[in-house]
C-alpha atoms as a PDB file:
ATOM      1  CA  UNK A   1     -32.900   0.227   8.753  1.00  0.00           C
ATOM      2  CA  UNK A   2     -34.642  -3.154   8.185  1.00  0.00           C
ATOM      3  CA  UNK A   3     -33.309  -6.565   6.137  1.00  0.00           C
ATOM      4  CA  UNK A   4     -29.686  -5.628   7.068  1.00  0.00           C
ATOM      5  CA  UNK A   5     -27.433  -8.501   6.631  1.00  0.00           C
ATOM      6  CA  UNK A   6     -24.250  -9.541   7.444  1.00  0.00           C
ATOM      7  CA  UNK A   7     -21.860 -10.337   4.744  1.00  0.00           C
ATOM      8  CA  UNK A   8     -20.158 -14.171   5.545  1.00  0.00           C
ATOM      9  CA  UNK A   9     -16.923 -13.043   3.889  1.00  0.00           C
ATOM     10  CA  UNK A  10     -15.761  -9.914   5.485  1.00  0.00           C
ATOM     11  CA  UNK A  11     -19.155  -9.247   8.100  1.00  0.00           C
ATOM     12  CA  UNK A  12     -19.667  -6.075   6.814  1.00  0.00           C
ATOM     13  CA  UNK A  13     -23.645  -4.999   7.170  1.00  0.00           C
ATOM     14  CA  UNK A  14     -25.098  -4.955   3.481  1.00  0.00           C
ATOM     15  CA  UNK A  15     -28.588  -4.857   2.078  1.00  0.00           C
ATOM     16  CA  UNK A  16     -30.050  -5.832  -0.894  1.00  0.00           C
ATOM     17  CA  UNK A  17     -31.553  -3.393  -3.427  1.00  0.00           C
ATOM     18  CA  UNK A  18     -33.350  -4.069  -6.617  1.00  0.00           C
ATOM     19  CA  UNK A  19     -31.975  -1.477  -9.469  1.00  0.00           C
ATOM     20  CA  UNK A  20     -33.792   0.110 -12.150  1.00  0.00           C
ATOM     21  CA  UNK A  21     -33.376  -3.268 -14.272  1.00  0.00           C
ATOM     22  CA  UNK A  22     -34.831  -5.643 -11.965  1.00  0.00           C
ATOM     23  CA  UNK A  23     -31.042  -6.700 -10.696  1.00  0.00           C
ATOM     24  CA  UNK A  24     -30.121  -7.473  -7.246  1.00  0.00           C
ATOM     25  CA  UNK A  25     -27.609  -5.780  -5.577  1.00  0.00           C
ATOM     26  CA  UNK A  26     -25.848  -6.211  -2.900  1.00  0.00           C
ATOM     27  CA  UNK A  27     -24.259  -2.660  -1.199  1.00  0.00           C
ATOM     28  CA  UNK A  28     -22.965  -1.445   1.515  1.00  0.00           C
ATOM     29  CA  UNK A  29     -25.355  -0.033   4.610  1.00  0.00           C
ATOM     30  CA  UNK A  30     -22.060   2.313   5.316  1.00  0.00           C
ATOM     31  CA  UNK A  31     -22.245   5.238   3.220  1.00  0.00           C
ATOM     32  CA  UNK A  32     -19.308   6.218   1.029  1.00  0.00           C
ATOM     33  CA  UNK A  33     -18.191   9.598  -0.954  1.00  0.00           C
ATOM     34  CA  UNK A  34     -17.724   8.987  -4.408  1.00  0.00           C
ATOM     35  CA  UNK A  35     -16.425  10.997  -7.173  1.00  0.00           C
ATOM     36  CA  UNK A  36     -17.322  11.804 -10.574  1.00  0.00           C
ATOM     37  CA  UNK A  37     -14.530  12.669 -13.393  1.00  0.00           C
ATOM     38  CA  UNK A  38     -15.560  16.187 -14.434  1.00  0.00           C
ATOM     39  CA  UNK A  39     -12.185  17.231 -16.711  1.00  0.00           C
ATOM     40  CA  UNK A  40      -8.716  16.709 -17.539  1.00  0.00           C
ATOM     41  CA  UNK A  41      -6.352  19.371 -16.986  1.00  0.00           C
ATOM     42  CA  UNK A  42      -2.482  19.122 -17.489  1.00  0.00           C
ATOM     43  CA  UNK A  43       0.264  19.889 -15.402  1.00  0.00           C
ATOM     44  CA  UNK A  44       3.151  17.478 -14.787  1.00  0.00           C
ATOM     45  CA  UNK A  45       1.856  14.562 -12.855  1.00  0.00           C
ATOM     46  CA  UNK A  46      -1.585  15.300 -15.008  1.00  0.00           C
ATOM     47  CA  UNK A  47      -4.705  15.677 -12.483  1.00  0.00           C
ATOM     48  CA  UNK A  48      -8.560  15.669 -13.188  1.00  0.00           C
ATOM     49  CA  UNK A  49     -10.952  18.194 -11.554  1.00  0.00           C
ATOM     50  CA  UNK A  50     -13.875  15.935  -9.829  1.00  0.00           C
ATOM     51  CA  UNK A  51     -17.391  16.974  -8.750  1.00  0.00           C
ATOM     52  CA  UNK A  52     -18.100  14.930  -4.975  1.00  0.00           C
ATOM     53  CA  UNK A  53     -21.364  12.859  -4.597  1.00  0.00           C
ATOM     54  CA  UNK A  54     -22.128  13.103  -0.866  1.00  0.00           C
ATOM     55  CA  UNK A  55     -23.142   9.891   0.306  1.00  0.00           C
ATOM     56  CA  UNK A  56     -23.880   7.332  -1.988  1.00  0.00           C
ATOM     57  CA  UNK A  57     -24.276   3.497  -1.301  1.00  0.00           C
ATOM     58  CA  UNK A  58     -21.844   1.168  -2.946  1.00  0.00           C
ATOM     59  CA  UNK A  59     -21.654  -1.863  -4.534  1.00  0.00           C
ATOM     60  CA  UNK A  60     -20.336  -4.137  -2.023  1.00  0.00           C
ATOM     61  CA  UNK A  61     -18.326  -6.140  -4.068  1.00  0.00           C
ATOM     62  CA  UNK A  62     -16.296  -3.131  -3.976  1.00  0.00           C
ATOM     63  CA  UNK A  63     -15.571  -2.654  -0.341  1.00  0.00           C
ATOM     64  CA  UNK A  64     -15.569  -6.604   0.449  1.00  0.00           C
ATOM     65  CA  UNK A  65     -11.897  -7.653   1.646  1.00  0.00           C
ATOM     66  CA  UNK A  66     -12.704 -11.111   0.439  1.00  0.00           C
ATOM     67  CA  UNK A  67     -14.808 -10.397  -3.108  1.00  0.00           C
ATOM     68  CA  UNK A  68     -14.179 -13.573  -4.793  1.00  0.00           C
ATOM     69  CA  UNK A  69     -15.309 -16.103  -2.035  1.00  0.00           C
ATOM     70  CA  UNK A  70     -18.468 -13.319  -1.697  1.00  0.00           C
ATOM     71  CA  UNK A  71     -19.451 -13.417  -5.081  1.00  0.00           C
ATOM     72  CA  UNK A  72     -19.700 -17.064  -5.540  1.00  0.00           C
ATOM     73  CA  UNK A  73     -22.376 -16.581  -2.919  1.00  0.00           C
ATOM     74  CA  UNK A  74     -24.259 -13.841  -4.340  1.00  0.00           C
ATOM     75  CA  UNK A  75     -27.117 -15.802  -5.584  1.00  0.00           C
ATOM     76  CA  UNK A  76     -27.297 -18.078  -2.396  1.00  0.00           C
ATOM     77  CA  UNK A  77     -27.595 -14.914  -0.256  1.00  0.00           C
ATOM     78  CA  UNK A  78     -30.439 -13.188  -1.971  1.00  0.00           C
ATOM     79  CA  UNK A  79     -32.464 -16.456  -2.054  1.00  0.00           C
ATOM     80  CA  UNK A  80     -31.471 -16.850   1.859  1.00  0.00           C
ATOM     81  CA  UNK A  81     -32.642 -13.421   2.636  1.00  0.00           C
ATOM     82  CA  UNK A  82     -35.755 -14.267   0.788  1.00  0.00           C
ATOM     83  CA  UNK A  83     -35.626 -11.914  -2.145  1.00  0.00           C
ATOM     84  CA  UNK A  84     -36.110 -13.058  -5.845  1.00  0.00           C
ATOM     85  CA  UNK A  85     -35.093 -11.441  -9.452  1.00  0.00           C
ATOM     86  CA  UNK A  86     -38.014  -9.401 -10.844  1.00  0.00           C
ATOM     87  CA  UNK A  87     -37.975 -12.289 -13.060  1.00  0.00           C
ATOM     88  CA  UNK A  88     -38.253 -14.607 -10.208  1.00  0.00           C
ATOM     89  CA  UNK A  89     -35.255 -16.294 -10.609  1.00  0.00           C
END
C-alpha cells in the first residue's frame, strides 16, 4: 500500500483518505471489526443484538494512544504528506 505514514504520537501506520465531502481523514492502515447496533432486547443486564462489519478502516483518532497531542497536528500532517482539502485549503 502506497503514502503510508507514520503517526508522530503513537507510530501507528495511517493513511490519508479523502471522504465523500472532500474531508481528510486520517485512519488506520490496520483493519478493525466494527459493529453496528441492530436492536434492543431486554433481559437483566439489557444487551443489543449487533450485525459485524468485517474489516473496516478506522478513524485514527480512535485507536491513537495519544489523540490530543495527534490532533493538534492533523492539519500539519496532511500538508506534510502533500495532500490538500478539495477546497485546497
Amino acid at each position: 500500500m502506497s503514502d503510508v505514514h507514520t503517526c508522530p504520537a503513537c507510530g501507528t501506520k495511517i493513511l490519508f483518505a479523502l471522504d465523500e465531502k472532500g474531508t481528510w481523514q486520517v485512519l488506520d492502515v490496520r483493519r478493525h471489526p466494527i459493529f453496528e447496533l441492530v436492536e434492543e432486547f431486554q433481559t437483566e443486564r439489557g444487551g443489543w443484538r449487533v450485525r459485524r462489519i468485517e474489516a473496516a478502516r478506522v478513524s485514527h483518532f480512535v485507536t491513537c494512544k495519544d489523540p490530543r497531542r495527534f490532533s493538534g497536528m492533523h492539519r500539519q500532517m496532511i500538508a506534510d504528506a502533500g495532500h490538500t482539502t478539495a477546497g485546497g485549503e
